[in-house]
Protein backbone atom coordinates (compact mmCIF):
# COMPACT_ATOMS: atom_id res chain seq x y z
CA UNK A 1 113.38 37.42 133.51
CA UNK A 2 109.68 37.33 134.25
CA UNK A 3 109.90 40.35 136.05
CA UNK A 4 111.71 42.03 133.03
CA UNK A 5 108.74 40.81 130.94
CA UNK A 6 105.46 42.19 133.27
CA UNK A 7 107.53 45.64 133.01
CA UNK A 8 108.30 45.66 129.28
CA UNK A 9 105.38 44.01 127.49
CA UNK A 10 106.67 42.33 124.18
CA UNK A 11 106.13 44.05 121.08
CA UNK A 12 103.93 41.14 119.45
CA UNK A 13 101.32 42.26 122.24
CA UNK A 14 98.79 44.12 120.55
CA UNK A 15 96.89 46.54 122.66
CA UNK A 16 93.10 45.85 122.74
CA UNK A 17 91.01 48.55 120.37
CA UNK A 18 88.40 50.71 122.18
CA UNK A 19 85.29 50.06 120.97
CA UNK A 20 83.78 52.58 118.84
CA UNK A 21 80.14 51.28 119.20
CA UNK A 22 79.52 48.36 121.76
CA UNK A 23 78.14 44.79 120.86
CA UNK A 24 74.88 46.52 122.76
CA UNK A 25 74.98 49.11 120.00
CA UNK A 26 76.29 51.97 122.64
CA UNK A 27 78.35 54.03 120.87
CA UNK A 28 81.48 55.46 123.16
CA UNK A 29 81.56 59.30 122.29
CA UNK A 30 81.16 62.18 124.84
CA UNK A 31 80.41 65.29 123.87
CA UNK A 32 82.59 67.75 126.08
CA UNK A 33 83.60 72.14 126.57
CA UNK A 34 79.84 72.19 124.30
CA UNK A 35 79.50 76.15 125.23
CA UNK A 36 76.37 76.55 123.17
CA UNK A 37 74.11 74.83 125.40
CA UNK A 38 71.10 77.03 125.06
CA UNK A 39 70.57 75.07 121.92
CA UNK A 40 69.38 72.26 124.22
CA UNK A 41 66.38 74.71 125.18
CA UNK A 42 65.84 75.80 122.02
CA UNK A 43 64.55 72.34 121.29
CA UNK A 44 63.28 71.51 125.39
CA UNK A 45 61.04 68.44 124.16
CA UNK A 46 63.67 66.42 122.69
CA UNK A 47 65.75 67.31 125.41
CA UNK A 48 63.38 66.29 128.07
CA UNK A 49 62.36 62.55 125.75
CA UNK A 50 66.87 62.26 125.83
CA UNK A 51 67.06 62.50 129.47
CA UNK A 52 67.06 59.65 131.63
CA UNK A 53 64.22 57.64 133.54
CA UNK A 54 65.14 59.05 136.92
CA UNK A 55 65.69 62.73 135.52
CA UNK A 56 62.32 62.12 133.35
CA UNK A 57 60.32 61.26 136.17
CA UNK A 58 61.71 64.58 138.22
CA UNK A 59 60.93 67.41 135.36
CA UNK A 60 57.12 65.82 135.67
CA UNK A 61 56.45 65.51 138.99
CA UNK A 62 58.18 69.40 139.55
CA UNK A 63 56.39 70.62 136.39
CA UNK A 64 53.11 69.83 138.16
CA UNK A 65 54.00 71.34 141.95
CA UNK A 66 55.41 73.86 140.63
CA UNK A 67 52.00 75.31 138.96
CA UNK A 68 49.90 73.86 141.61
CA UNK A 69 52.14 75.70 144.47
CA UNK A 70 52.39 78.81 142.10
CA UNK A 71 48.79 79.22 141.51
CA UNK A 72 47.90 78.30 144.78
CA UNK A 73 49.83 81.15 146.09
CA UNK A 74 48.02 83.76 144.15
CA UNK A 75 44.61 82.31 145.14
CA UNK A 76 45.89 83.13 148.41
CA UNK A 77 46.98 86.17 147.97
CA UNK A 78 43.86 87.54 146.01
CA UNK A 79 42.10 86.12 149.52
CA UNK A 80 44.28 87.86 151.69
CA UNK A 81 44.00 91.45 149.85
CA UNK A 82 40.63 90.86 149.57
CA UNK A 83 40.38 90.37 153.36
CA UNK A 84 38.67 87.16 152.86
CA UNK A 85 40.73 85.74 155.72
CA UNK A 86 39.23 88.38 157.92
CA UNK A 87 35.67 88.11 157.32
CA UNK A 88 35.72 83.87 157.62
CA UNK A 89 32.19 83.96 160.25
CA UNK A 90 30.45 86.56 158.43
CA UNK A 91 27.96 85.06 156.32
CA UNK A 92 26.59 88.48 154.70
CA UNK A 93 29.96 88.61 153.15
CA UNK A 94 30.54 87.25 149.79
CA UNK A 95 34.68 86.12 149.55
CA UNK A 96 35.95 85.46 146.25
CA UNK A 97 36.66 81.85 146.43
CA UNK A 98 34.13 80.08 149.07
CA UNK A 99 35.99 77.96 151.83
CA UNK A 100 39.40 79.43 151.43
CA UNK A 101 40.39 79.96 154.60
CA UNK A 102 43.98 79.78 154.45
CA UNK A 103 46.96 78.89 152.51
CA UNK A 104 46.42 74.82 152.15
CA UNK A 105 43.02 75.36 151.22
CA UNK A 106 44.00 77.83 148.56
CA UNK A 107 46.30 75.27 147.12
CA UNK A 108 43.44 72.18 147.52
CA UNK A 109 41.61 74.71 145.29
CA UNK A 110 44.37 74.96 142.41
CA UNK A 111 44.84 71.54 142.21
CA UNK A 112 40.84 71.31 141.54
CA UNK A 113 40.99 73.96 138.85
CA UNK A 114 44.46 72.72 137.12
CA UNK A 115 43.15 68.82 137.11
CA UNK A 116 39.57 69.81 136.50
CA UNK A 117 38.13 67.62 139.76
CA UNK A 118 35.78 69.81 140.98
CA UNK A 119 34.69 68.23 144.52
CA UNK A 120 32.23 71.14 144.86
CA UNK A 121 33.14 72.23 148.25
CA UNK A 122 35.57 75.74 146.95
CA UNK A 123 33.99 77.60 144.55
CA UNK A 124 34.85 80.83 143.08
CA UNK A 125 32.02 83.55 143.05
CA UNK A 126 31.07 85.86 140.33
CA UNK A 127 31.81 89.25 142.82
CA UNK A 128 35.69 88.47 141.60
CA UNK A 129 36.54 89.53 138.29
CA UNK A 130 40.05 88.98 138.83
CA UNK A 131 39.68 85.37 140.19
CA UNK A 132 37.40 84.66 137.11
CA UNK A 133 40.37 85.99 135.10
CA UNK A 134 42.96 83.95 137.36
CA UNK A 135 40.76 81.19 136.72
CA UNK A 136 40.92 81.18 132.92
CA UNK A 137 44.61 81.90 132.62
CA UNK A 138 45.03 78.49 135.16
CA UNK A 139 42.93 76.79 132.90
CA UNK A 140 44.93 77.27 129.60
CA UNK A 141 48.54 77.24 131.18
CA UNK A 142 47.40 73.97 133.41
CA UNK A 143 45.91 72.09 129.66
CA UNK A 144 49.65 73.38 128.35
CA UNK A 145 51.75 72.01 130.91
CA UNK A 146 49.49 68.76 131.03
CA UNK A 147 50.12 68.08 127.29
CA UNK A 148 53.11 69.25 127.35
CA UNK A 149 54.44 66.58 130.17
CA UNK A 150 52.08 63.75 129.06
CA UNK A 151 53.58 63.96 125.30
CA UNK A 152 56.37 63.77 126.79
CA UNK A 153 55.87 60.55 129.18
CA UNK A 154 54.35 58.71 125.91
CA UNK A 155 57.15 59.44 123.50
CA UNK A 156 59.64 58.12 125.97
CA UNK A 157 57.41 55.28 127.06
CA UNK A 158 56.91 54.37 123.56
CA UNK A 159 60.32 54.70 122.13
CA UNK A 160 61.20 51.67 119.77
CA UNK A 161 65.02 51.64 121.62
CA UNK A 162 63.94 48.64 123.74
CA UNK A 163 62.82 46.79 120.20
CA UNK A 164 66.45 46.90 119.77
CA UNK A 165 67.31 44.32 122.59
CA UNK A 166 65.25 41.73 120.22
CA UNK A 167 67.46 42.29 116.97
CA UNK A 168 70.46 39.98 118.04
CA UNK A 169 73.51 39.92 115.83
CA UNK A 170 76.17 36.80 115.38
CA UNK A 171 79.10 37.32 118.28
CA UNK A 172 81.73 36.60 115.50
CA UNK A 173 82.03 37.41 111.67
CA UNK A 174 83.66 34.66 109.39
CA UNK A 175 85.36 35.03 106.30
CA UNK A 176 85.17 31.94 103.75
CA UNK A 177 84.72 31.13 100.16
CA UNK A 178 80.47 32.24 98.57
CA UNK A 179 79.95 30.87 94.99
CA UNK A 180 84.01 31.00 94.50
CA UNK A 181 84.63 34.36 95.93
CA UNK A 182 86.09 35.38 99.12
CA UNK A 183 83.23 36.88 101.30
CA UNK A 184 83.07 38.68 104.75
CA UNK A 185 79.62 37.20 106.00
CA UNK A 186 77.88 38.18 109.97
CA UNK A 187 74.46 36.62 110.60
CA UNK A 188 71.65 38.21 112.33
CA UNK A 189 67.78 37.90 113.57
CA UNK A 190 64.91 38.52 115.06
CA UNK A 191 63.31 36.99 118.32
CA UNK A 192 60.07 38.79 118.18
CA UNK A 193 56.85 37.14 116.03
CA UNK A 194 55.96 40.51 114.66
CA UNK A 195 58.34 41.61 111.98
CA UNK A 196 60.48 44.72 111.23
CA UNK A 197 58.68 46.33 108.12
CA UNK A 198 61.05 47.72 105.51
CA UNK A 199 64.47 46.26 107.43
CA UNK A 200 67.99 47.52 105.62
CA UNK A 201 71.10 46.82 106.76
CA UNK A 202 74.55 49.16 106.66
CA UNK A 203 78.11 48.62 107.67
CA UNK A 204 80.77 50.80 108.21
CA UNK A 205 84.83 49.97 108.60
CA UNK A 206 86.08 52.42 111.75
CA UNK A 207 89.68 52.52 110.92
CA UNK A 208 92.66 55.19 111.76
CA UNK A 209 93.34 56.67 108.23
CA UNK A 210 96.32 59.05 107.07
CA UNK A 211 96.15 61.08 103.54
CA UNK A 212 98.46 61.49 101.04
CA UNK A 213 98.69 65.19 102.63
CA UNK A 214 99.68 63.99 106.17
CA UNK A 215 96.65 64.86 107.11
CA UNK A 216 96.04 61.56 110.36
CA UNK A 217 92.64 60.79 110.54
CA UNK A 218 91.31 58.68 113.59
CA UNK A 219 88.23 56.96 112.84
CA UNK A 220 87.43 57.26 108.95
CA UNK A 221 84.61 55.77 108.44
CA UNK A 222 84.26 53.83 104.86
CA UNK A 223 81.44 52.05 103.60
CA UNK A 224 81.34 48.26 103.40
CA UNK A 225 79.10 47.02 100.14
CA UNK A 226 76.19 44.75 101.93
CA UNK A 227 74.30 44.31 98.65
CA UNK A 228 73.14 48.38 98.03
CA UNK A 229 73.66 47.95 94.17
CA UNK A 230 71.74 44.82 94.07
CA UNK A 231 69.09 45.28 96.54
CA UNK A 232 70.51 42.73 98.64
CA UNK A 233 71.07 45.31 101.87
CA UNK A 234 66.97 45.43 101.99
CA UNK A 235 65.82 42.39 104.36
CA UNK A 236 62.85 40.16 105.00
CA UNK A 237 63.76 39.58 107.88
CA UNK A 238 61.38 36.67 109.25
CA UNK A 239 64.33 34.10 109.68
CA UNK A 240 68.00 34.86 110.44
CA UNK A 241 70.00 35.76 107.78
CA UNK A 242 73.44 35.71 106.63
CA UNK A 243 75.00 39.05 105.29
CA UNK A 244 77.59 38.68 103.16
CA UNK A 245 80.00 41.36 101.77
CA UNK A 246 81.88 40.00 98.57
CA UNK A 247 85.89 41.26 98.86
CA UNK A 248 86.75 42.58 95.04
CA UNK A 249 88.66 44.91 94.13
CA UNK A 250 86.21 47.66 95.62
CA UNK A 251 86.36 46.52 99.11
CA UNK A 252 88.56 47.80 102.19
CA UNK A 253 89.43 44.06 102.30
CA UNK A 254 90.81 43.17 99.01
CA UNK A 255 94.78 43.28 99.84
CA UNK A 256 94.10 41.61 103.16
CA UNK A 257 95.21 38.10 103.80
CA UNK A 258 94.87 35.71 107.41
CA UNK A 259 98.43 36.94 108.33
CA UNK A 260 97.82 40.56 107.50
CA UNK A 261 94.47 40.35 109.68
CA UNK A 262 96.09 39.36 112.46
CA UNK A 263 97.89 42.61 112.71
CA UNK A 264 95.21 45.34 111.91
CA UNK A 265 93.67 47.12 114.27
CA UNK A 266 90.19 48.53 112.53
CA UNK A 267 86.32 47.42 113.72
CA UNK A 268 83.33 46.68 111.57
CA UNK A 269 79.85 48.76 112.56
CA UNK A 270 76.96 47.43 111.47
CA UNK A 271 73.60 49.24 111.82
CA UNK A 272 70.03 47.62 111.48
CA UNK A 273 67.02 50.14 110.57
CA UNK A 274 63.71 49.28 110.23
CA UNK A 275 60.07 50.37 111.35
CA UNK A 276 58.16 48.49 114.09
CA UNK A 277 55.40 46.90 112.71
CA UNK A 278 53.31 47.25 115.84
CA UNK A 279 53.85 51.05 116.34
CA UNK A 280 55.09 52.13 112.98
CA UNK A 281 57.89 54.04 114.11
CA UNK A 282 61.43 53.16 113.45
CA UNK A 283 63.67 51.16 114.82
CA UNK A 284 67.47 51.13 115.34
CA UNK A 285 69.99 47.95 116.05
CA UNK A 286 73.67 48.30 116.05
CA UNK A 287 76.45 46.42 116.77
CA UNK A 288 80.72 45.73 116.39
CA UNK A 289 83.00 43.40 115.27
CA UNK A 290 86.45 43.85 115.52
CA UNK A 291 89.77 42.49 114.10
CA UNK A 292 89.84 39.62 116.73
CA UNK A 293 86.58 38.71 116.10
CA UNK A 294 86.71 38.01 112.45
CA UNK A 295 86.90 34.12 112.23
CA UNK A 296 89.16 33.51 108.90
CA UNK A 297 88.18 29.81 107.61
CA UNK A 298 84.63 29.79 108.74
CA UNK A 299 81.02 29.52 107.77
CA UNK A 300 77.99 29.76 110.45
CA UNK A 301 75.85 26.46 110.89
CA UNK A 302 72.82 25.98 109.60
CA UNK A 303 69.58 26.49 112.35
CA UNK A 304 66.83 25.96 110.19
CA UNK A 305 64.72 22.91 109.82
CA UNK A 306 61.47 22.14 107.74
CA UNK A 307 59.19 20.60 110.80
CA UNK A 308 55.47 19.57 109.94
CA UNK A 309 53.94 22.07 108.72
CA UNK A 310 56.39 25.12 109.30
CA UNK A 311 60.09 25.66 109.59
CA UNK A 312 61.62 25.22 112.75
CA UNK A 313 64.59 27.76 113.54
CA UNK A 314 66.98 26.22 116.28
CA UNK A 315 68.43 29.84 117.78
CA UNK A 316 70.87 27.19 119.68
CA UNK A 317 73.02 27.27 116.66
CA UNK A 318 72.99 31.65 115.87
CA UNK A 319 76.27 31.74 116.88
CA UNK A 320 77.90 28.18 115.85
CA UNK A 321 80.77 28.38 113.32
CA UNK A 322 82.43 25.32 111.61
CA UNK A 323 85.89 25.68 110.19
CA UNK A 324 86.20 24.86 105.87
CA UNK A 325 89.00 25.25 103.50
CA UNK A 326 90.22 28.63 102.94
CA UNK A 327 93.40 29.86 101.41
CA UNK A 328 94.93 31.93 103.32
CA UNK A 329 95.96 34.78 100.95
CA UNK A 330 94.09 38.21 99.96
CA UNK A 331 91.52 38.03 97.65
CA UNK A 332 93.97 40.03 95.37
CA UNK A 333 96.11 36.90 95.12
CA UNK A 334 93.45 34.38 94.98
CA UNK A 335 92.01 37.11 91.59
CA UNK A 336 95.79 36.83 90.65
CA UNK A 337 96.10 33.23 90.45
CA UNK A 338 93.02 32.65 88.78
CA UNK A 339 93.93 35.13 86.12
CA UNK A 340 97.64 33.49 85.26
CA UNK A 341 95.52 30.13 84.90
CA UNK A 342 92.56 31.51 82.51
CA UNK A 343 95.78 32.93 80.44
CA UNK A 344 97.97 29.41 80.86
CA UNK A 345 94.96 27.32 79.37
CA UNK A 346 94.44 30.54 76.64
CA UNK A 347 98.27 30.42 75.32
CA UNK A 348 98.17 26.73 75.71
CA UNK A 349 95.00 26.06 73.37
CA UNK A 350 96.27 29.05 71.09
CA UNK A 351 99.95 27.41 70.59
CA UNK A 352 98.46 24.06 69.79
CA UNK A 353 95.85 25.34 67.18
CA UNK A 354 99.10 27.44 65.50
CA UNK A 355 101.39 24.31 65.38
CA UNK A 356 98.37 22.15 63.16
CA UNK A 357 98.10 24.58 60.39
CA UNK A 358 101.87 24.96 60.15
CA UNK A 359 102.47 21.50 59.73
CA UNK A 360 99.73 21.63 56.81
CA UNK A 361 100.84 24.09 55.37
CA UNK A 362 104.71 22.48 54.85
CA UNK A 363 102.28 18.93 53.63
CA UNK A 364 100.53 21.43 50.80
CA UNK A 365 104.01 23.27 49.77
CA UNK A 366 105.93 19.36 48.53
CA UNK A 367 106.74 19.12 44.99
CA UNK A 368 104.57 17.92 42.30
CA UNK A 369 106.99 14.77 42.66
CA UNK A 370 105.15 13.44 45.53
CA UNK A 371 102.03 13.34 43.16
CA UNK A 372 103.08 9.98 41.95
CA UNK A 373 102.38 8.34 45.21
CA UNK A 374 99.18 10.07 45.15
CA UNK A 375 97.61 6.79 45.62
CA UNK A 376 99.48 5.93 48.77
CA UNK A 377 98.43 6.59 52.21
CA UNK A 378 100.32 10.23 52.46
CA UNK A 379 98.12 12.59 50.84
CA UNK A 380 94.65 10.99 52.34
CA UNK A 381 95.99 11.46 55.74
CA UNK A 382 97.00 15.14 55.15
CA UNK A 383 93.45 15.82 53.88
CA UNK A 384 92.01 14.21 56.90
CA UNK A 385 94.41 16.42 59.05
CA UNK A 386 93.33 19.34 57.20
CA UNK A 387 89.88 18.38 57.69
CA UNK A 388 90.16 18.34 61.44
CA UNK A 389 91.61 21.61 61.52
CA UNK A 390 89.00 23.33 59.43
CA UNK A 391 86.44 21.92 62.17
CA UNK A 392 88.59 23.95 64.99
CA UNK A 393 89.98 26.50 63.20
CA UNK A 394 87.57 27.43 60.10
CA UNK A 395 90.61 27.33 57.39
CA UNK A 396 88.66 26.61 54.76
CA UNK A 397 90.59 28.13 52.02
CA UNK A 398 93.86 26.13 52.86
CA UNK A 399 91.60 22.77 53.04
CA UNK A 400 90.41 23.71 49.60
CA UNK A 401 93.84 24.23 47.48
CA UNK A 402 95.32 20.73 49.22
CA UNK A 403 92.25 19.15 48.24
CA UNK A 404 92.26 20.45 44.62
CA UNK A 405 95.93 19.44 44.39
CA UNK A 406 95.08 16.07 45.64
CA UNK A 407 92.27 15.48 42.72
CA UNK A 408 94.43 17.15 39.96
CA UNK A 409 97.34 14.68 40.73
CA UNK A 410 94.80 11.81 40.77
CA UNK A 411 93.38 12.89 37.62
């Protein structure tokens, strides 16, 4: 029987959701059979910031032999057909870079002219117009390469991706009752003293989608309401914060209950922006959340104290959850319920209001008979009824006739 069971998984097993975009904020896609690669070289210094440290590191160091070897080769080669190399102990000869006497010295000199050292010891001549014009051309093409590479190196040194690491997010989300309304709510912060200027937060829902055409989509991508009509998705974010996502009748949530979340298979993509305050360029966080990590029930701890002076944030506590009451129906029922008891205590109040004037009016409608007990207790008590009712109900003109009735019989 156990054997039967390691074969044939039970259904109830779900299997566990790829991850669209890692906690990390890696996002899982490879691009593959791209046959219009050349667009890469179209745009060669983005390409060469995207590539890796290792690969990085390569393209410079072979972007700077290369020249050096190529230019030192034609130094050589203008001192070869020149017949430099053949006239090295003559002194009455004038060669057309001085102390190139062979290949390695040739390429000593090209690193001199590309780099701009200048030890003094190889010189070029003025009785070699093309050296003087090998000279310049080295010149401009080495200041091109070297700005080329070294904007390059700084753009990927600089990158704000590692300011990412700093912007942590909560390792669950909880869902729980805000100011009487069901709310989806995921915490997050930042560890770093300088701040991210102009922060905003996004969310996405990743779920498998088909259309009323048939049409199977596998990761529609909907937009989770984080406070954009409000202003609440813009942060100041100097402390942690809570982000919370109210579930009405607008939200991907709304029919969901605890039982129901249980079985869907969807993830939750959240994505920080901001610019660095330091360097001014902008910044990127992202993380995941998916159905199994949605804690129904909960709310996140508090981590922030008032200490002398300043407030103390306890980063122990980011990711501390503590359990409260929370039906466990969709916010559709909960909306429901609420509505059939605004309308009980409506019809209620209404019914009882329409059952006082009625038994008024039958007081008002008796016989001129009952005039001759006009002194007894009867008709003072159906004025005070009246009187009352008037008070809730504004019937002023019924009040009015009994009481003219009333003073009429007395008269």
């Amino acid at each position: 029987m156990a054997l039967e069971n390691s074969i044939f998984p039970s259904p109830r097993t779900r299997r566990k959701r790829q991850r669209y975009v890692e906690k990390n904020g890696r996002c899982n896609v490879q691009h593959g059979n791209m046959r219009e690669t050349y667009r890469y070289l179209t745009d060669i210094f983005t390409t060469l910031v995207d590539l890796n440290w290792r690969c990085s590191l390569f393209v410079f160091v072979m972007a700077y032999a290369v020249t050096w070897l190529f230019f030192g080769a034609i130094w050589y080669l203008i001192a070869y057909c020149r017949g430099d190399l053949d006239h090295l102990e003559d002194e009455t000869w004038t060669p057309c870079v001085n102390n190139v006497n062979g290949f390695i010295s040739a390429f000593l000199f090209s690193i001199e002219t590309e780099t701009t050292i200048g030890y003094g010891h190889r010189v070029i001549t003025d009785q070699c117009p093309v050296g003087t014009m090998l000279l310049l051309l080295q010149a401009i093409l080495g200041s091109m390469v070297n700005a080329f590479m070294v904007g390059c190196m700084f753009v990927k040194i600089s990158q704000p991706n590692k300011r990412a690491e700093t912007l942590v997010f909560s390792k669950h989300a909880v869902i729980s009752p805000r100011d009487d309304k069901l709310c989806l709510m995921f915490r997050v912060g930042d560890l770093r003293s300088s701040h991210i200027v102009g922060a905003n937060i996004r969310a996405k829902l990743i779920k498998s989608k088909q259309t009323q055409e048939g049409e199977f989509i596998p990761l529609d991508q909907t937009d989770i309401s984080v406070g954009f009509e409000t202003g609440d998705d813009r942060l100041f974010l100097v402390s942690p914060l809570v982000i919370s996502h109210e579930i009405d009748a607008r939200s991907p949530f709304w029919d969901m209950s605890q039982a129901q979340l249980e079985k869907e298979d969807f993830e939750i993509v959240v994505i920080l922006e901001g610019m660095v305050e330091a360097t001014g360029m902008t910044c990127q966080a992202r993380s995941s959340y998916l159905a199994e990590e949605l804690l129904w029930g909960h709310r996140f701890s508090p981590m922030m104290s008032l200490a002398e002076g300043f407030f103390d944030v306890d980063y122990g506590a980011f990711h501390h959850t503590f359990e409260v009451d929370t039906p466990s129906c969709s916010a559709r029922e909960l909306s429901l319920a609420a509505a059939r008891l605004d309308a009980h205590l409506y019809w209620s109040i209404s019914s009882r209001l329409d059952e006082e004037p009625t038994l008024a009016n039958q007081a008002a409608k008796q016989p001129d008979s009952g005039s001759a007990n006009s002194k007894g207790g009867e008709p003072t008590f159906i004025v005070g009824e009246m009187t009352d009712i008037q008070e809730q109900s504004g019937l002023g003109e019924l009040n009015g006739s009994v009481a003219t009735d009333q003073s009429e019989s007395e008269a």
